[in-house]
Protein backbone atom coordinates (compact mmCIF):
# COMPACT_ATOMS: atom_id res chain seq x y z
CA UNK A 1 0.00 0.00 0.00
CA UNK A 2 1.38 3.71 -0.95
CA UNK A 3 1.58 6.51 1.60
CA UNK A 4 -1.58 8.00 0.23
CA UNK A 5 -3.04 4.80 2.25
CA UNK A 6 -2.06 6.22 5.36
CA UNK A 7 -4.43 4.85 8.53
CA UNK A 8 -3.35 7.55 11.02
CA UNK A 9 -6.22 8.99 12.68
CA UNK A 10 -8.16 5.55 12.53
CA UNK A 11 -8.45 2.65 14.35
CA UNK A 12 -8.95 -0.67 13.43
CA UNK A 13 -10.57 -3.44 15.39
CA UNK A 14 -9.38 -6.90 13.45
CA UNK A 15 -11.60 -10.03 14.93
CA UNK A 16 -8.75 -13.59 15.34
CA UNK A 17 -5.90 -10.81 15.70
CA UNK A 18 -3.61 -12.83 17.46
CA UNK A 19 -3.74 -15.43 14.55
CA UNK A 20 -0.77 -16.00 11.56
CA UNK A 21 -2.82 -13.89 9.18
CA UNK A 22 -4.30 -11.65 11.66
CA UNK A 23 -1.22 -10.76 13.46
CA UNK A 24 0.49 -9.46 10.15
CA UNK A 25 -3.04 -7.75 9.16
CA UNK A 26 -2.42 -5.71 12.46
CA UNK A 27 1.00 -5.04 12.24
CA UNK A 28 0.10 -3.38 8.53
CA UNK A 29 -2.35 -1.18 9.86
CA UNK A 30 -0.12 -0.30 12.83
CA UNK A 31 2.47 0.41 10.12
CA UNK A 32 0.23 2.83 8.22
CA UNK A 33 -0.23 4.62 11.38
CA UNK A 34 -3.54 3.68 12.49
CA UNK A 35 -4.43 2.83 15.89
CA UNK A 36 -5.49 -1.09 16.35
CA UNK A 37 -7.39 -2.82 18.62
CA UNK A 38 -6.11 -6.93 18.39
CA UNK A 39 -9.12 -9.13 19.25
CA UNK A 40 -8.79 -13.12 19.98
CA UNK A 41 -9.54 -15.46 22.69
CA UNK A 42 -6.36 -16.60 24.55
CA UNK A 43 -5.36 -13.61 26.68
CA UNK A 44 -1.26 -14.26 26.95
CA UNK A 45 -1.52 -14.58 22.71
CA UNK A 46 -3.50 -11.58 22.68
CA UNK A 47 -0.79 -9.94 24.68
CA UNK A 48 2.36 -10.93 22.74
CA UNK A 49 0.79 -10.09 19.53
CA UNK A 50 0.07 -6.75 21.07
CA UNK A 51 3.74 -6.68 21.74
CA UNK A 52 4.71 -7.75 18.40
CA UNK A 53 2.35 -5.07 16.62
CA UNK A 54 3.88 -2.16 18.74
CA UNK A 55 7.03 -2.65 17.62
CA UNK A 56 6.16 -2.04 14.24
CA UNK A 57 3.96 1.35 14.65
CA UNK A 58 4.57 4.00 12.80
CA UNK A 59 4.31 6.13 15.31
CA UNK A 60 4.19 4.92 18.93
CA UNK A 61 3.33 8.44 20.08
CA UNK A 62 0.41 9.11 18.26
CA UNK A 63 -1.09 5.89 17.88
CA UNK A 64 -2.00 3.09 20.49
CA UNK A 65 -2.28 -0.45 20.25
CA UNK A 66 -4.13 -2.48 22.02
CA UNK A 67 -5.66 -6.20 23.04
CA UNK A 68 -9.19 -7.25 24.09
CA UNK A 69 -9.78 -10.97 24.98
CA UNK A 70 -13.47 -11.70 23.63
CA UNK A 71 -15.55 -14.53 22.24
CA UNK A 72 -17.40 -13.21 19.18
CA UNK A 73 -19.84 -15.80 19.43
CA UNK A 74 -21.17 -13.68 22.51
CA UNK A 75 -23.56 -10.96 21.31
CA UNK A 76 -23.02 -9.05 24.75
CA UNK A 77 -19.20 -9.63 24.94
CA UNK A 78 -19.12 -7.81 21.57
CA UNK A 79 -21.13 -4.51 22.12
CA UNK A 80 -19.16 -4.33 25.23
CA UNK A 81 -16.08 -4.75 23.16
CA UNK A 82 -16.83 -1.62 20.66
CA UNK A 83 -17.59 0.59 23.16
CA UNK A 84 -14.56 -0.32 25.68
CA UNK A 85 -12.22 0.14 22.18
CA UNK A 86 -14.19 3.54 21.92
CA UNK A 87 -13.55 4.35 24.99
CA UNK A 88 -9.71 3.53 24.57
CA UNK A 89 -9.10 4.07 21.38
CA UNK A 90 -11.69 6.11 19.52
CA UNK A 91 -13.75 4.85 16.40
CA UNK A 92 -13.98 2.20 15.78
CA UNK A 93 -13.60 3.05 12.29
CA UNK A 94 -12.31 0.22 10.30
CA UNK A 95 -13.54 -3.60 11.35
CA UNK A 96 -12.20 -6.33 9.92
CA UNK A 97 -13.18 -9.91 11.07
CA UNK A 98 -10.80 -12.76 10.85
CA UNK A 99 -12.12 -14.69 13.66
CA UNK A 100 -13.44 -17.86 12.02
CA UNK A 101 -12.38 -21.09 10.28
CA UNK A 102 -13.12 -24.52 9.97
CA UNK A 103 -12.18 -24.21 13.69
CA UNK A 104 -10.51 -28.43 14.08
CA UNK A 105 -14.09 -29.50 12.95
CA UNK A 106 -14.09 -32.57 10.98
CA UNK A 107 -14.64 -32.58 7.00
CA UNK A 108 -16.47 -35.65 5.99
CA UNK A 109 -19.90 -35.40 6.53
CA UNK A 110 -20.46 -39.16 8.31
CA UNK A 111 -18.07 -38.06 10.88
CA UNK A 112 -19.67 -34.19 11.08
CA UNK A 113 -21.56 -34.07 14.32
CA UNK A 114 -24.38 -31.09 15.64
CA UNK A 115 -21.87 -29.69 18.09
CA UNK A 116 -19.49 -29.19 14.52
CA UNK A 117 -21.93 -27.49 12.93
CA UNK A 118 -22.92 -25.01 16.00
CA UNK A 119 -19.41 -23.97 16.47
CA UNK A 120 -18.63 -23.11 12.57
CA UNK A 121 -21.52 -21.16 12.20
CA UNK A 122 -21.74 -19.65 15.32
CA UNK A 123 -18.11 -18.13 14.84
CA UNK A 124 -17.82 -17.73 11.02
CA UNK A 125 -21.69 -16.06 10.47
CA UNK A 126 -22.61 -15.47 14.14
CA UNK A 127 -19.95 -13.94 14.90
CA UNK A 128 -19.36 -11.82 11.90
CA UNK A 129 -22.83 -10.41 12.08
CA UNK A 130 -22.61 -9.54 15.77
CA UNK A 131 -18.91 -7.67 15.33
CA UNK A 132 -21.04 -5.90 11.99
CA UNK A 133 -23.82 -5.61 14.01
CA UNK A 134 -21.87 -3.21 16.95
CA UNK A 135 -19.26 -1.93 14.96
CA UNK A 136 -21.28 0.16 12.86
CA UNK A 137 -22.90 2.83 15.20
CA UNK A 138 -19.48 4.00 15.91
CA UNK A 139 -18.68 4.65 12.12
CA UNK A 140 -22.09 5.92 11.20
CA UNK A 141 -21.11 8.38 14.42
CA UNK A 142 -17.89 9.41 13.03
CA UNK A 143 -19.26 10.12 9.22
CA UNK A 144 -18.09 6.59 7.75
CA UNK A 145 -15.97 3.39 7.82
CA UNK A 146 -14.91 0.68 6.52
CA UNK A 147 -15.84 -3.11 7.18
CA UNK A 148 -13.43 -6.35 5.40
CA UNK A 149 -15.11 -9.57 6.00
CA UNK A 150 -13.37 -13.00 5.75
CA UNK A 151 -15.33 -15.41 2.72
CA UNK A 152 -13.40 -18.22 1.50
CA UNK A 153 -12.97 -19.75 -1.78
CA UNK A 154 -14.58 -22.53 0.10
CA UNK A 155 -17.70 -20.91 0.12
CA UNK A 156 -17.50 -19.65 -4.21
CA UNK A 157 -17.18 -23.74 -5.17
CA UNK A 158 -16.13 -27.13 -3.57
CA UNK A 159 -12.92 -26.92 -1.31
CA UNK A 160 -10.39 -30.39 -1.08
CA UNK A 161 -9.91 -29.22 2.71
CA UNK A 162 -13.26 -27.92 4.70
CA UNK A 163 -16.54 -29.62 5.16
CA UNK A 164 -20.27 -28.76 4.67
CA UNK A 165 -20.60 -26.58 7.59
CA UNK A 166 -17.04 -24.10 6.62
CA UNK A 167 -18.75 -23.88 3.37
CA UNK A 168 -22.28 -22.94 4.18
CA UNK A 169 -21.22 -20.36 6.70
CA UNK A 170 -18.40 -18.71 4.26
CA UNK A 171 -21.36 -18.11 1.37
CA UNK A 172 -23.25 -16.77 4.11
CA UNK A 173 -20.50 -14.18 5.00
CA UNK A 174 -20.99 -13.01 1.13
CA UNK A 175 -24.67 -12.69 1.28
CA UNK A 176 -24.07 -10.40 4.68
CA UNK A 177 -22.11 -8.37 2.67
CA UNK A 178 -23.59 -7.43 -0.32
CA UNK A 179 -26.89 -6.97 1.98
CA UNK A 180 -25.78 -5.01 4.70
CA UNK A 181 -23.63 -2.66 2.23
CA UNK A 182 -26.76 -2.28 0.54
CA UNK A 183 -27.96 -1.03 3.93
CA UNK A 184 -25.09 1.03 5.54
CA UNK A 185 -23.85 2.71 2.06
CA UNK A 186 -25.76 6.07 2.47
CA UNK A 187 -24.28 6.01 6.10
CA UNK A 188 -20.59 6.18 4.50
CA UNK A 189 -19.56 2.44 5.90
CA UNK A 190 -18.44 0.28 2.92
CA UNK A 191 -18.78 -3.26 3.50
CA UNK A 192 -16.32 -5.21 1.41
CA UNK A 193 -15.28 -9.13 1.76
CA UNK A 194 -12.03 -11.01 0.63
CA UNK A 195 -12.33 -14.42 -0.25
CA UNK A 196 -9.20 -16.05 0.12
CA UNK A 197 -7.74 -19.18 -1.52
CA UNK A 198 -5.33 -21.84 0.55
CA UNK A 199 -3.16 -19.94 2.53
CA UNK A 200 -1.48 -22.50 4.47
CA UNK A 201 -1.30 -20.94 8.24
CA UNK A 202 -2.05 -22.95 11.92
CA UNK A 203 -4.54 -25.84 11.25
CA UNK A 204 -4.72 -25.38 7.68
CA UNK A 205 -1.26 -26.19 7.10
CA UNK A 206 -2.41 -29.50 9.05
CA UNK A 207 -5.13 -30.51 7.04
CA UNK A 208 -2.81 -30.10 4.20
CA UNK A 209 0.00 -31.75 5.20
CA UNK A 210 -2.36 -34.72 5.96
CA UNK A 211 -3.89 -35.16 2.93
CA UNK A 212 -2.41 -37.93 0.65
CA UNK A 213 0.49 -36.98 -2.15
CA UNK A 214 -1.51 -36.86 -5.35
CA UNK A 215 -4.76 -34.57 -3.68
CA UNK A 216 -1.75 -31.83 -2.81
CA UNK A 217 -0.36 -32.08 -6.25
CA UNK A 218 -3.73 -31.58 -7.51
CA UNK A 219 -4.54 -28.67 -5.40
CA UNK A 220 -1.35 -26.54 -6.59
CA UNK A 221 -2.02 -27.57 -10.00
CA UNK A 222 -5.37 -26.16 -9.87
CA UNK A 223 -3.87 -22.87 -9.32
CA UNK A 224 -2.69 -21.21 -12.59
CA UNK A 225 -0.37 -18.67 -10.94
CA UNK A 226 1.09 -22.78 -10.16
CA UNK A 227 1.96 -21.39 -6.71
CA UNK A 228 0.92 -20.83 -2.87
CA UNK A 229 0.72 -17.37 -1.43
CA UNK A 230 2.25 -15.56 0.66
CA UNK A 231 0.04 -13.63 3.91
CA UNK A 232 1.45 -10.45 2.27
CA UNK A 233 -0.66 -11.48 -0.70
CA UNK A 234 -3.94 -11.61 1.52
CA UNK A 235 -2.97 -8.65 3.99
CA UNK A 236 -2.55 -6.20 0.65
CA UNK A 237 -6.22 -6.08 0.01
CA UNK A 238 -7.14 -6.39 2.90
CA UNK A 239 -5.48 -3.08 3.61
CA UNK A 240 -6.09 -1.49 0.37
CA UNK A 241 -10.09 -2.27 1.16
CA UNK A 242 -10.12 -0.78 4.76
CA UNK A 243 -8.55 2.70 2.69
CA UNK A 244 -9.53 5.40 1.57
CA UNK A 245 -8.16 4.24 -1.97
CA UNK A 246 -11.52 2.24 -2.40
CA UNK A 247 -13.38 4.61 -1.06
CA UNK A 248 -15.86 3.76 -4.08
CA UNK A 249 -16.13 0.22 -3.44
CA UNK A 250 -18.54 -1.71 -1.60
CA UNK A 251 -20.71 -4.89 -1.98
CA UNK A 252 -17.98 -6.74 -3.60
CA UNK A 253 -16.45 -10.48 -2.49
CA UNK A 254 -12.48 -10.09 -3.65
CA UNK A 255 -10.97 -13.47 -4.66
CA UNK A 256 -7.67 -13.72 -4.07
CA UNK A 257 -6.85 -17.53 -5.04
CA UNK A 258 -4.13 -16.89 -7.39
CA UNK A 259 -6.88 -17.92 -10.16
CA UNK A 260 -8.19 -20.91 -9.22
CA UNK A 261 -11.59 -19.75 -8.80
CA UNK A 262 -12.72 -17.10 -11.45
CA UNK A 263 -16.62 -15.93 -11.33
CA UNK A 264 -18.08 -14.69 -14.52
């Protein structure tokens, strides 16, 4: 991202902070100069990442980073969570929501059980709606944001690595989108999601590594850039959507899959 991308002034709340991709989705905004509020479960993770993040601001002075241990599968947890990063931070103006995943649940559907299904959804859609859901006030208050939710190619066709459930709940993050940018538009808060290919971080890499020889071969070749990506590759737009560089954007699901999946 250029200069012109600059964050400073803003802050950022990003949802599974503390994760691979999360942690270097902070540490961009941090290095834009925008304030950035890391949000994950496990407090001592949340704290190191916070850590981490600092040391990479822009400018420690003028900008603050901080960590928030929260759940976003509880409703209450999360409107608390906005208006303690208010209250700390200011904004929130940007939201992105990373918490989510396939979350260790298993992929075959014999071996798929309620409990599976409750967790996935409750996280991935749940939880993406409720973060949307209190996150917005505060930009509609400050005269506009910016909201990056987390699709998956998983949820655009039939993924080699996540079940039923990862699927349903990532083509419901889409339809959130598109509806509730429909909604929030004339309130100056785009809503934008990325829909990332296999970027092989924490259990992903796992389910990977797992799978027999010939069904990794035929993943990679599947991808015509013939390649994996980097997190820089996802982080990028990611960045470029929270900014004011698509600041005529909104409604739209960006694939980044290095052209595995292409929608007409």
């Amino acid at each position: 991202m250029s200069e012109t991308g600059s964050f400073a002034g803003h802050t950022a709340v990003i949802t599974g902070g503390a994760g691979g991709i999360g942690r270097a989705v902070c540490a961009g905004f941090a290095a834009q100069g925008g304030s950035v509020a890391i949000v994950d479960t496990a407090h001592d993770v949340v704290q190191e990442t916070v850590e981490e993040v600092r040391s990479v601001a822009r400018s420690p002075g003028g900008q603050q980073v901080a960590g928030y241990t929260v759940d976003v599968r509880d409703e209450a947890a999360v409107q608390a969570l906005m208006q303690q990063v208010h209250d700390d931070l200011g904004g929130p103006h940007i939201l992105v929501t990373l918490a989510g995943g396939s979350l260790g649940t298993p992929k075959d559907l014999p071996e798929i059980e309620p409990d599976d299904v409750d967790l996935v959804v409750d996280v991935n859609v749940k939880g993406t709606f409720y973060c949307c859901q209190a996150a917005v006030p505060f930009m509609t208050e400050a005269g506009g944001g910016a909201v990056v939710v987390i699709s998956s190619i998983g949820g655009r066709q039939p993924s080699p690595v996540t079940g039923v459930p990862y699927a349903t709940s990532k083509a419901a993050v889409a339809g959130l989108t598109r509806r509730l940018a429909s909604e929030v538009g004339h309130q100056g808060v785009r809503v934008n999601a990325v829909a990332p290919g296999l970027f092989l971080t924490g259990r992903l890499q796992q389910m990977y590594d797992a799978m027999p020889d010939t069904e990794r071969q035929a993943v990679l070749e599947a991808i015509p850039l013939d390649r994996f990506p980097d997190v820089r590759e996802l982080v990028d737009p990611i960045l470029f959507l929270s900014s004011e560089q698509a600041s005529y954007i909104t409604g739209v699901v960006l694939d980044v899959n290095g052209g595995r999946f292409m929608p007409l």
